[in-house]
N, C-alpha and C. Protein backbone atom coordinates (compact mmCIF):
# COMPACT_ATOMS: atom_id res chain seq x y z
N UNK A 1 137.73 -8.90 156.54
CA UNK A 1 138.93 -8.23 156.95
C UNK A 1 138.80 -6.73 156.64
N UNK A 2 139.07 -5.97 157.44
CA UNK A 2 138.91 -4.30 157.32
C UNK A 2 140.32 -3.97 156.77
N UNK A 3 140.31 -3.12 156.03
CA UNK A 3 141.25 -2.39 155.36
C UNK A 3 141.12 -0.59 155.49
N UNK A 4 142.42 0.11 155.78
CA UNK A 4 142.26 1.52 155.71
C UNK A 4 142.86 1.69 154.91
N UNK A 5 142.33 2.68 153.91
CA UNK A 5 142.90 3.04 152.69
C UNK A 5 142.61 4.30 152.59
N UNK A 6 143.59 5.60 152.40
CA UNK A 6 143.73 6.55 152.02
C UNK A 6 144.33 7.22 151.19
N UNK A 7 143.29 8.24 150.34
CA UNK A 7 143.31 8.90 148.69
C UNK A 7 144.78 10.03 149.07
N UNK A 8 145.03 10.31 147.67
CA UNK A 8 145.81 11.25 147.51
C UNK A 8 145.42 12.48 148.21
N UNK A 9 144.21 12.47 148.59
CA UNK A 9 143.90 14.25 148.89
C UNK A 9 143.97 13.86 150.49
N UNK A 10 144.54 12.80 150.97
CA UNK A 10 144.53 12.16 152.82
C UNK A 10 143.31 11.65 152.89
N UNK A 11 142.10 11.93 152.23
CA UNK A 11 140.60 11.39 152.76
C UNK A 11 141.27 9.35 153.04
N UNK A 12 140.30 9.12 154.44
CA UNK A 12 141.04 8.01 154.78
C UNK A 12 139.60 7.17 155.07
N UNK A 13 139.59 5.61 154.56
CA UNK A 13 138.28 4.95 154.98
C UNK A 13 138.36 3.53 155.11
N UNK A 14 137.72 2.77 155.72
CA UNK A 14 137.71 1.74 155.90
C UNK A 14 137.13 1.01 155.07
N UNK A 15 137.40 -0.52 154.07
CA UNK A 15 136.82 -1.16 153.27
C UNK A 15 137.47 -2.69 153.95
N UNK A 16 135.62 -3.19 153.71
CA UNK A 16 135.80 -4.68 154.67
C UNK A 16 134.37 -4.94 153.57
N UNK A 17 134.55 -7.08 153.73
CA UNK A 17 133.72 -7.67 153.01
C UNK A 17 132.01 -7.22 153.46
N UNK A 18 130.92 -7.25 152.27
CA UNK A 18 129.44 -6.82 153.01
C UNK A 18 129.07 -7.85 153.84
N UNK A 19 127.76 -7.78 154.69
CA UNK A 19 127.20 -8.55 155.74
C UNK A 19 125.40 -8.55 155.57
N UNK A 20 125.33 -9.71 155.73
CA UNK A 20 123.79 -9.11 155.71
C UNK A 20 123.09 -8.17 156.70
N UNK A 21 123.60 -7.98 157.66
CA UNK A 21 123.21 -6.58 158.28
C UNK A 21 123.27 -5.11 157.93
N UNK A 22 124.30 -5.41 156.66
CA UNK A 22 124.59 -4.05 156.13
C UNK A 22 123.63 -3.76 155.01
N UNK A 23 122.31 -4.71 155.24
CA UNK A 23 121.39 -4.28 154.14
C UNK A 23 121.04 -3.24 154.03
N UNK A 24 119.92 -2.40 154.96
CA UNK A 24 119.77 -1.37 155.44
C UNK A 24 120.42 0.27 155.27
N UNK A 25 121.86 -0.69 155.20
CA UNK A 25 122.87 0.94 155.00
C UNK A 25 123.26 0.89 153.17
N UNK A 26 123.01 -0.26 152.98
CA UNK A 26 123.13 -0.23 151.21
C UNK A 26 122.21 0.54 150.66
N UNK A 27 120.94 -0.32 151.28
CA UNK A 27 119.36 0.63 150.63
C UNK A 27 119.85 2.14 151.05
N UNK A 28 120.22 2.88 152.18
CA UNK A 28 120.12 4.00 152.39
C UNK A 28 121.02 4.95 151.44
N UNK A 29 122.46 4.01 151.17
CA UNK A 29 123.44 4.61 150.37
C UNK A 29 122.91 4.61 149.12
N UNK A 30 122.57 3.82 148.16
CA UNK A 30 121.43 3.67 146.53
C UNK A 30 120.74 5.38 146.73
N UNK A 31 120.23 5.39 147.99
CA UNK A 31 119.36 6.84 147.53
C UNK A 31 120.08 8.21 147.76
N UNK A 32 122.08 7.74 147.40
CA UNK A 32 122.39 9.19 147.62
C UNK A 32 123.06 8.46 146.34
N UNK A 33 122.86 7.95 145.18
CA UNK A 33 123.89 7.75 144.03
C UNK A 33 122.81 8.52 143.02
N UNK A 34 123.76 9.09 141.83
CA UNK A 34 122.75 9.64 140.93
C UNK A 34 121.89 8.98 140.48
N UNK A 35 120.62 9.48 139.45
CA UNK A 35 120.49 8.43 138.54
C UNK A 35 121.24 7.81 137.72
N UNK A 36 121.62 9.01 137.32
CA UNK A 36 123.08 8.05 135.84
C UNK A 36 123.86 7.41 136.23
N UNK A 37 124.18 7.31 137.55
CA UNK A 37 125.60 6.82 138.16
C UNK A 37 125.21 5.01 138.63
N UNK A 38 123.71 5.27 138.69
CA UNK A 38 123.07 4.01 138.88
C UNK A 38 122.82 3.47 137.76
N UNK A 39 122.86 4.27 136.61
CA UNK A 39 122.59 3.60 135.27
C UNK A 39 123.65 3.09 134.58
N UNK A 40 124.94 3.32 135.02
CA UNK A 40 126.13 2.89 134.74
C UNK A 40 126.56 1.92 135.03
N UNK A 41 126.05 1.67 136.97
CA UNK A 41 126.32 0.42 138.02
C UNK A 41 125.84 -0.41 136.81
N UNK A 42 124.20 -0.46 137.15
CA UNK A 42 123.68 -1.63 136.70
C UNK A 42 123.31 -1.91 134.87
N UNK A 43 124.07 -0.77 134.08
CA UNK A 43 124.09 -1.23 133.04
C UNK A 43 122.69 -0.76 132.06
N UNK A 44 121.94 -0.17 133.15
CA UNK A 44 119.98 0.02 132.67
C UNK A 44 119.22 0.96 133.13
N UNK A 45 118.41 1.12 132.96
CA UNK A 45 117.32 2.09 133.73
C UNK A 45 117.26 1.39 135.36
N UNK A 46 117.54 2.23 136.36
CA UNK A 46 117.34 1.41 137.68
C UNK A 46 116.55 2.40 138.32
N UNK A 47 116.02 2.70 138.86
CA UNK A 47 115.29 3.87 139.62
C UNK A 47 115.52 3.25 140.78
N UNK A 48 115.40 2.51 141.45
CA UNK A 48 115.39 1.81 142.92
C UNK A 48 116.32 0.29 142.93
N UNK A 49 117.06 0.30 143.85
CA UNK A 49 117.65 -1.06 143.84
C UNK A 49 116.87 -2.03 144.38
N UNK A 50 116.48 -2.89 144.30
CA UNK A 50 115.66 -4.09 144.19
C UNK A 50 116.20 -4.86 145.79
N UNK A 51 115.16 -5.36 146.06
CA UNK A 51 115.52 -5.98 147.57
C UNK A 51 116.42 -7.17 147.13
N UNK A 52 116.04 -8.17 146.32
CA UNK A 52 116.87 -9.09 145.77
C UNK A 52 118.45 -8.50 145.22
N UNK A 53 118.52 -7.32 144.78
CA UNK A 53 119.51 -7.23 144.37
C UNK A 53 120.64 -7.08 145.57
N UNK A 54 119.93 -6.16 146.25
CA UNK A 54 120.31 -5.92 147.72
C UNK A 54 120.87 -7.35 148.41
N UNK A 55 120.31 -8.05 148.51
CA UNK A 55 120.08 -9.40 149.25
C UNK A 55 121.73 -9.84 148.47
N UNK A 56 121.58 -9.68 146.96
CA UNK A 56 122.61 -10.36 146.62
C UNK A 56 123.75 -9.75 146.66
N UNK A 57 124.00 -8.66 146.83
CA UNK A 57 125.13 -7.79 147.57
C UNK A 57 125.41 -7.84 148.98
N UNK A 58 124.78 -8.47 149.87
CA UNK A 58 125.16 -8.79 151.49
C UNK A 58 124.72 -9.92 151.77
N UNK A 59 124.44 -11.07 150.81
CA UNK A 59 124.55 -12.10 151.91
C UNK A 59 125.35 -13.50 150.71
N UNK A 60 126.02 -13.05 149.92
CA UNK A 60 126.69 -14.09 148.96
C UNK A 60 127.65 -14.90 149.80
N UNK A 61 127.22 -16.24 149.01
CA UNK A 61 127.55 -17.60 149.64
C UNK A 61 128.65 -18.16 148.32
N UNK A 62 128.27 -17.32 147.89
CA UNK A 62 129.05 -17.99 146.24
C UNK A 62 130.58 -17.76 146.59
N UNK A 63 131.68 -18.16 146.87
CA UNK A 63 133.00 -18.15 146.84
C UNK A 63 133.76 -16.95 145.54
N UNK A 64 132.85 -17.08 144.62
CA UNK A 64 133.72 -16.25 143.46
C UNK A 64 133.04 -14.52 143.18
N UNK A 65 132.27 -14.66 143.88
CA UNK A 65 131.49 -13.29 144.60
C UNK A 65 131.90 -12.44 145.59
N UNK A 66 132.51 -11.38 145.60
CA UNK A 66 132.73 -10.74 146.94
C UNK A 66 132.46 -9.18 146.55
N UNK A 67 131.58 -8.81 147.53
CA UNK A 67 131.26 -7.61 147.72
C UNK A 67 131.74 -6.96 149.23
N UNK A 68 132.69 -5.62 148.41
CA UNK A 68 133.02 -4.37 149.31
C UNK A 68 132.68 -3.46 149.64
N UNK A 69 132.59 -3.08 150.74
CA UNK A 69 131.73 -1.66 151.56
C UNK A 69 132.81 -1.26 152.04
N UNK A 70 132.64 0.37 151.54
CA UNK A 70 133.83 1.83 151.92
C UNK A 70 132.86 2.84 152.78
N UNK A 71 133.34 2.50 154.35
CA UNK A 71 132.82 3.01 154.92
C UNK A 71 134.01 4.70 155.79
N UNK A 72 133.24 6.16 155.25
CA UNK A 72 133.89 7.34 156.35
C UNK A 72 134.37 6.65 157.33
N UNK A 73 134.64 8.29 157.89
CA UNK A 73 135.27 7.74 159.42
C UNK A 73 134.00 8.11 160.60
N UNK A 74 133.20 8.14 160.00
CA UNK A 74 131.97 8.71 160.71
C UNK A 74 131.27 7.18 160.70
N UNK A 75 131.66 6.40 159.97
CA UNK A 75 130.60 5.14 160.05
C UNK A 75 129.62 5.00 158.21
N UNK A 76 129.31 6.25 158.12
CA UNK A 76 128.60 6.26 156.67
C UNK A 76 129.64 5.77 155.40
N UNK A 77 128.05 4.59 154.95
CA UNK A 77 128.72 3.82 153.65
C UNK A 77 128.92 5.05 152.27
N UNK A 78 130.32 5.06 152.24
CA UNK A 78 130.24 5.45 150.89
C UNK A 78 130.61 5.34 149.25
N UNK A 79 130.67 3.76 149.40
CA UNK A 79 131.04 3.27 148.05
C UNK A 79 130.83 1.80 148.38
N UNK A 80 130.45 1.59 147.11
CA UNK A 80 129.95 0.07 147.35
C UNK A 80 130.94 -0.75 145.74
N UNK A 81 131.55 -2.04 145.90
CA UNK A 81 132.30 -2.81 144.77
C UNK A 81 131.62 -3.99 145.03
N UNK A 82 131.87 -4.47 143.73
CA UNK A 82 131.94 -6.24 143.84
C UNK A 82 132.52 -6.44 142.48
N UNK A 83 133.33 -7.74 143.08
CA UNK A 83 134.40 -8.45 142.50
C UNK A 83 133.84 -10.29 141.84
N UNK A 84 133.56 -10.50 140.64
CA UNK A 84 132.46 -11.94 140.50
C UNK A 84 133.62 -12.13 139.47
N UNK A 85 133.67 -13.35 139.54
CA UNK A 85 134.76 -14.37 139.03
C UNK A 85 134.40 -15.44 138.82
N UNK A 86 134.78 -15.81 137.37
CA UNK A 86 133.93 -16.90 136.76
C UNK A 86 134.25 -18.15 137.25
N UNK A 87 133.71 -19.44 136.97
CA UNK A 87 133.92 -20.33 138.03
C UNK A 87 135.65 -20.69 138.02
N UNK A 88 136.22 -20.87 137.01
CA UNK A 88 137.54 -21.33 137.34
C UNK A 88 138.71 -20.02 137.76
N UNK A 89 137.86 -19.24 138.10
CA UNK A 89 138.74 -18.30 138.93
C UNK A 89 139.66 -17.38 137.89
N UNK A 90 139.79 -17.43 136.81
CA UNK A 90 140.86 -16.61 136.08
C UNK A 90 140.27 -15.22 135.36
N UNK A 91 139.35 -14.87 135.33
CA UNK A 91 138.51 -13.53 135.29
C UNK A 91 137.42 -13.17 136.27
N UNK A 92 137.46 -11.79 136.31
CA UNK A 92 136.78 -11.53 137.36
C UNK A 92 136.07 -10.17 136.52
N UNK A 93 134.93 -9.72 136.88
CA UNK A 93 134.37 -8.60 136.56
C UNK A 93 134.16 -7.61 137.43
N UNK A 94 134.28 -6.53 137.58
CA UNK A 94 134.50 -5.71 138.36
C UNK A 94 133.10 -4.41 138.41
N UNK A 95 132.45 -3.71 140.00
CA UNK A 95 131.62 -2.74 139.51
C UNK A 95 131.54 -1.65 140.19
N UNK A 96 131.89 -0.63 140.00
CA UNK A 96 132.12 0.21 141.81
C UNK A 96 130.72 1.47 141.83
N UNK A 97 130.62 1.87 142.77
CA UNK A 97 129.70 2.76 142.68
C UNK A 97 129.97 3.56 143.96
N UNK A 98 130.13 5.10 143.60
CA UNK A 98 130.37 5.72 144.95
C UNK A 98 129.08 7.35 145.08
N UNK A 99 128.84 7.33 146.49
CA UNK A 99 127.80 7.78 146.60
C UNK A 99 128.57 9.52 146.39
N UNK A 100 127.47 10.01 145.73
CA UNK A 100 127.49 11.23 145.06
C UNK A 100 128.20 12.42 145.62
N UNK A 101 127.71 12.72 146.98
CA UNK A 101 128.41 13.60 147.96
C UNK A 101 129.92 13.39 148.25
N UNK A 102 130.29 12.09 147.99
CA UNK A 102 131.68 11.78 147.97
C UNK A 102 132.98 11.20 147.31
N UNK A 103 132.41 11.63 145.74
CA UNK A 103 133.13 12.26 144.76
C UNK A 103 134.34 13.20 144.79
N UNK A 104 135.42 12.61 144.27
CA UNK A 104 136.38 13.70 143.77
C UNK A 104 137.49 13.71 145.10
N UNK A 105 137.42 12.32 146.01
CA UNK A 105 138.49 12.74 146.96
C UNK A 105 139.19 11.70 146.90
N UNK A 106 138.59 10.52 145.71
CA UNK A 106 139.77 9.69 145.39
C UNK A 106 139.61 8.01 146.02
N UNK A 107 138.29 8.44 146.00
CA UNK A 107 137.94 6.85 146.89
C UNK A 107 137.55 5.84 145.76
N UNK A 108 137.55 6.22 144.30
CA UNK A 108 137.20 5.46 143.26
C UNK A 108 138.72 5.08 142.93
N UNK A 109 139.38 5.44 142.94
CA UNK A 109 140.99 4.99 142.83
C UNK A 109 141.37 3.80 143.40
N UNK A 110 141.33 4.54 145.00
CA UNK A 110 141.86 3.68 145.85
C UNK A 110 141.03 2.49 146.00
N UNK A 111 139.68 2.37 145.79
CA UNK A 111 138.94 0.75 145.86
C UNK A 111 139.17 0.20 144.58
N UNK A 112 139.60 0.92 143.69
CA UNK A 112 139.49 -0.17 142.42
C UNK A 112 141.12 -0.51 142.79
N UNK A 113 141.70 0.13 143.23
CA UNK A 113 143.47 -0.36 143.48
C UNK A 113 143.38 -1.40 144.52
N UNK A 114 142.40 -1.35 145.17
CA UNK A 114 142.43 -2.60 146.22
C UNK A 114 141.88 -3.50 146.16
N UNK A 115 140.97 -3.25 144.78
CA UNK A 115 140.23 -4.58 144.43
C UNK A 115 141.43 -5.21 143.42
N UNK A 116 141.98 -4.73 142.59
CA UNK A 116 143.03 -5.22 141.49
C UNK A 116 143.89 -5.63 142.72
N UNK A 117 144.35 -5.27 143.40
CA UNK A 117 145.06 -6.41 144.09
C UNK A 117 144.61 -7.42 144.91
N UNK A 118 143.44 -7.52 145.23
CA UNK A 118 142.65 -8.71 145.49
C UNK A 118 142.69 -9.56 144.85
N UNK A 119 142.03 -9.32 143.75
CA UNK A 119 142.12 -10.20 142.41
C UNK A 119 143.63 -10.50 141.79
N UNK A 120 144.40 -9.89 142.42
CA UNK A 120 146.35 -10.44 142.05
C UNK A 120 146.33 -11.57 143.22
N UNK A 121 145.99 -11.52 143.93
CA UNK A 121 146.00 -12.12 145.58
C UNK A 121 145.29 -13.55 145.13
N UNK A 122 144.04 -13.61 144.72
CA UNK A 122 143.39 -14.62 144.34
C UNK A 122 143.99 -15.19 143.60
N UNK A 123 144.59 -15.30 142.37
CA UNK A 123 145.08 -15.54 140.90
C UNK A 123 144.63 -15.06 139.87
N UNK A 124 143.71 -14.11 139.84
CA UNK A 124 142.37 -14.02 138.57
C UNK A 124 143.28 -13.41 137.45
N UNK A 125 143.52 -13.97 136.52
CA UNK A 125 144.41 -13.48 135.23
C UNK A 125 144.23 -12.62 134.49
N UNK A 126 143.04 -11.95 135.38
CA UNK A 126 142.37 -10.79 134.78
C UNK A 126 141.16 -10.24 135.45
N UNK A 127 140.87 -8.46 135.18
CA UNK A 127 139.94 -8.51 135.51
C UNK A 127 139.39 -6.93 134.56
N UNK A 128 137.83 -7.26 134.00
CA UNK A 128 137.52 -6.25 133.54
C UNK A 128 135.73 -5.68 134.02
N UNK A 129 135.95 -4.87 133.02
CA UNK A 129 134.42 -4.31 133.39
C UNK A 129 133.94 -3.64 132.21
N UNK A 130 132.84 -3.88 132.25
CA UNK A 130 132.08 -3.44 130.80
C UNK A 130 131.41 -1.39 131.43
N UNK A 131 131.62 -1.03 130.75
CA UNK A 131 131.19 0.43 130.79
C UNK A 131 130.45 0.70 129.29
N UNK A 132 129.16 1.79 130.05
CA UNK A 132 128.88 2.53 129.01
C UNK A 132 130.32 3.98 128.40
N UNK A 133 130.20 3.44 127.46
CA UNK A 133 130.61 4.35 126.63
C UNK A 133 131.06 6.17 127.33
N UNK A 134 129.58 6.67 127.66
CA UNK A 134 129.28 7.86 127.99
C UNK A 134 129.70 7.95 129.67
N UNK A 135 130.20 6.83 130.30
CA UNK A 135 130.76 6.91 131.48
C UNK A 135 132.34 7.55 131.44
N UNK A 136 132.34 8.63 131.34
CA UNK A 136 133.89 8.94 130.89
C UNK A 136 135.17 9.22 132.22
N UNK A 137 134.69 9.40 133.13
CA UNK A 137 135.12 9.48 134.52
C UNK A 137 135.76 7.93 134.39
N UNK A 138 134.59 7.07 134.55
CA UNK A 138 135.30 6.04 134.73
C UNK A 138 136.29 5.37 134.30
N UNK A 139 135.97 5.74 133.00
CA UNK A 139 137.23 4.97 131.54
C UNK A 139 138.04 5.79 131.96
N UNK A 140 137.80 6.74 131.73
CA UNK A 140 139.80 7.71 132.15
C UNK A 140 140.09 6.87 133.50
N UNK A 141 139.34 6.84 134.33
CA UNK A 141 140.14 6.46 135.65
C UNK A 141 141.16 5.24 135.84
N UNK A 142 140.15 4.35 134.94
CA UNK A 142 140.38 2.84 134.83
C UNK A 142 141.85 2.97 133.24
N UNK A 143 141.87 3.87 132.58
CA UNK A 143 142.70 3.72 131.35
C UNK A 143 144.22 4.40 132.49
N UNK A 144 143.69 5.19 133.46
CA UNK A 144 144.98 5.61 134.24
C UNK A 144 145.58 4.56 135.12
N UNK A 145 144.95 3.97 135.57
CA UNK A 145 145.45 3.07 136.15
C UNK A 145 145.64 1.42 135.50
N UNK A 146 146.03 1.73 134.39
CA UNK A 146 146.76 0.54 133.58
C UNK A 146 145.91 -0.25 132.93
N UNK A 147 144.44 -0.02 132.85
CA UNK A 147 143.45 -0.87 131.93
C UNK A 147 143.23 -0.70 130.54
N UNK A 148 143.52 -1.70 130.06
CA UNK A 148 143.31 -1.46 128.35
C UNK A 148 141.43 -1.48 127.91
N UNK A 149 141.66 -0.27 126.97
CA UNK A 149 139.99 0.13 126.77
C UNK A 149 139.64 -0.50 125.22
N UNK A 150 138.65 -1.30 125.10
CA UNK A 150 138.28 -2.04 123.62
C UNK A 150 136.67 -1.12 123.28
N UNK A 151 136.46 -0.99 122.54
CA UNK A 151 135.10 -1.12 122.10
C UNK A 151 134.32 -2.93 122.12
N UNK A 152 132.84 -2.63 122.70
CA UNK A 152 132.53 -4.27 122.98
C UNK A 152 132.14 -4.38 121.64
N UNK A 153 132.44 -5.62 121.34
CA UNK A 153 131.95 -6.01 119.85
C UNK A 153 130.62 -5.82 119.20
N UNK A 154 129.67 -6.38 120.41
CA UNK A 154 128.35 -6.25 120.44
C UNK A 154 127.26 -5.57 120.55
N UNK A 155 128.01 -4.33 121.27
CA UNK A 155 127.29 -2.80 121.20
C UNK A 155 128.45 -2.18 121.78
N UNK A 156 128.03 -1.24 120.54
CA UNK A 156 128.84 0.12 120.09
C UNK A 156 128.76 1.28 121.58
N UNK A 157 127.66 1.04 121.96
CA UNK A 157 127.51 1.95 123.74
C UNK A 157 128.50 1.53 124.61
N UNK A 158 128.56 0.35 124.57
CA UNK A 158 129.29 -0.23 125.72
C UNK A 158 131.14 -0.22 125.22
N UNK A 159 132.05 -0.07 126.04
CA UNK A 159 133.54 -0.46 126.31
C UNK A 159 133.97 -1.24 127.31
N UNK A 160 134.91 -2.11 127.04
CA UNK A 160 135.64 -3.39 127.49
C UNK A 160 136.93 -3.02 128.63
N UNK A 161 136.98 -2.78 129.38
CA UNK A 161 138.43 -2.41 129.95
C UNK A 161 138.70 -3.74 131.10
N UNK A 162 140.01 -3.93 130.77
CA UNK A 162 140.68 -4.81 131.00
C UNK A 162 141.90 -4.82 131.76
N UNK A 163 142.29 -5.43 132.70
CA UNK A 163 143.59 -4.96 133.96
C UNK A 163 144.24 -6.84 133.64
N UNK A 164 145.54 -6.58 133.06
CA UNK A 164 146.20 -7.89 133.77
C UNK A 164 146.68 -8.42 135.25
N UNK A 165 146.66 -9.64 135.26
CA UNK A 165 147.10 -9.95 136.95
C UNK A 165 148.56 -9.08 136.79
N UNK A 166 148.78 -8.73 137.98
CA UNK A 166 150.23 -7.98 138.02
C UNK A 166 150.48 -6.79 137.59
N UNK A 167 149.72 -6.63 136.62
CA UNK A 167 149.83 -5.27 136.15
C UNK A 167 150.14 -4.09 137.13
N UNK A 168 151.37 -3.45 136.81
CA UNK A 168 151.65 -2.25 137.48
C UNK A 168 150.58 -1.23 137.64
N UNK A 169 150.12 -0.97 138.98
CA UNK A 169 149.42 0.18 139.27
C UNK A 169 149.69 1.53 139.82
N UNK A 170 149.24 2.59 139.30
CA UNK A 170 150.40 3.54 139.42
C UNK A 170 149.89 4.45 140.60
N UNK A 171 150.64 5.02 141.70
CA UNK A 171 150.48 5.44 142.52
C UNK A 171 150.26 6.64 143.36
């Protein structure tokens, strides 16, 4: 299902589930994200996204898996989410990544606001995401829009942020 969603600054884009045809434009989008911004996605050193990983971002069969593509109005991908939810459906983990050139007009807002209501839509009683620490864009973004921020128990790098179902999102 396609969705138009437009940021505070008017920038306006379309976000619909991935396809395996949209492999191609994933690989192409990976080589406009930073390094660090890729080291954040995936948690590690990534230099290149992996064909498998790829694969598992456009062609999931898994029901509690869904991956989103934010495509301009020109057609170019420029943000990529996915939404994985554990099997009985009541948490979900969340991961967004938006390509570099298109920063700062508010498209990290508006997909994580449309993924939290996805996940209200589903039932998921929750949904969080583990961040490095040193990702500070993100934590502010995610602490603005109603997510509670923990330190992870297990390493001191990483933070816990957390969105209840329903939770008011602010606009």
């Amino acid at each position: 299902m396609n969705k138009t969603l437009t940021t505070h600054t008017g920038f306006r884009f379309q976000v619909r589930g991935a396809r395996p045809e949209d492999e191609p434009a994933l690989a192409e989008f990976f080589t406009h994200v930073t390094p660090e911004d890729l080291r954040f996605r995936f948690l590690g050193a990534v230099r290149e996204v992996s064909h498998e990983r790829l694969v598992a971002m456009t062609r999931s069969d898994d029901a509690h898996i869904h991956n989103f593509l934010a495509f301009a109005p020109d057609g170019m991908l420029i943000a990529v989410a996915t939404l994985a939810s554990d099997p009985a459906d009541r948490r979900g983990e969340v991961a967004i990544c938006i390509r570099d050139d298109r920063k700062h007009l508010g498209v990290s807002w508006e997909l994580l606001a449309h993924i939290a209501r996805h996940a209200d839509e589903q039932g998921l009683d929750m949904i969080e995401s583990i961040e490095n620490r040193e990702n500070h864009a993100a934590i502010e973004l995610e602490r603005e829009m109603g997510f509670t921020v923990t330190t992870d128990p297990d390493d001191a790098t990483l933070v816990l942020v957390q969105r209840k179902r329903g939770a008011k999102l602010p606009k």
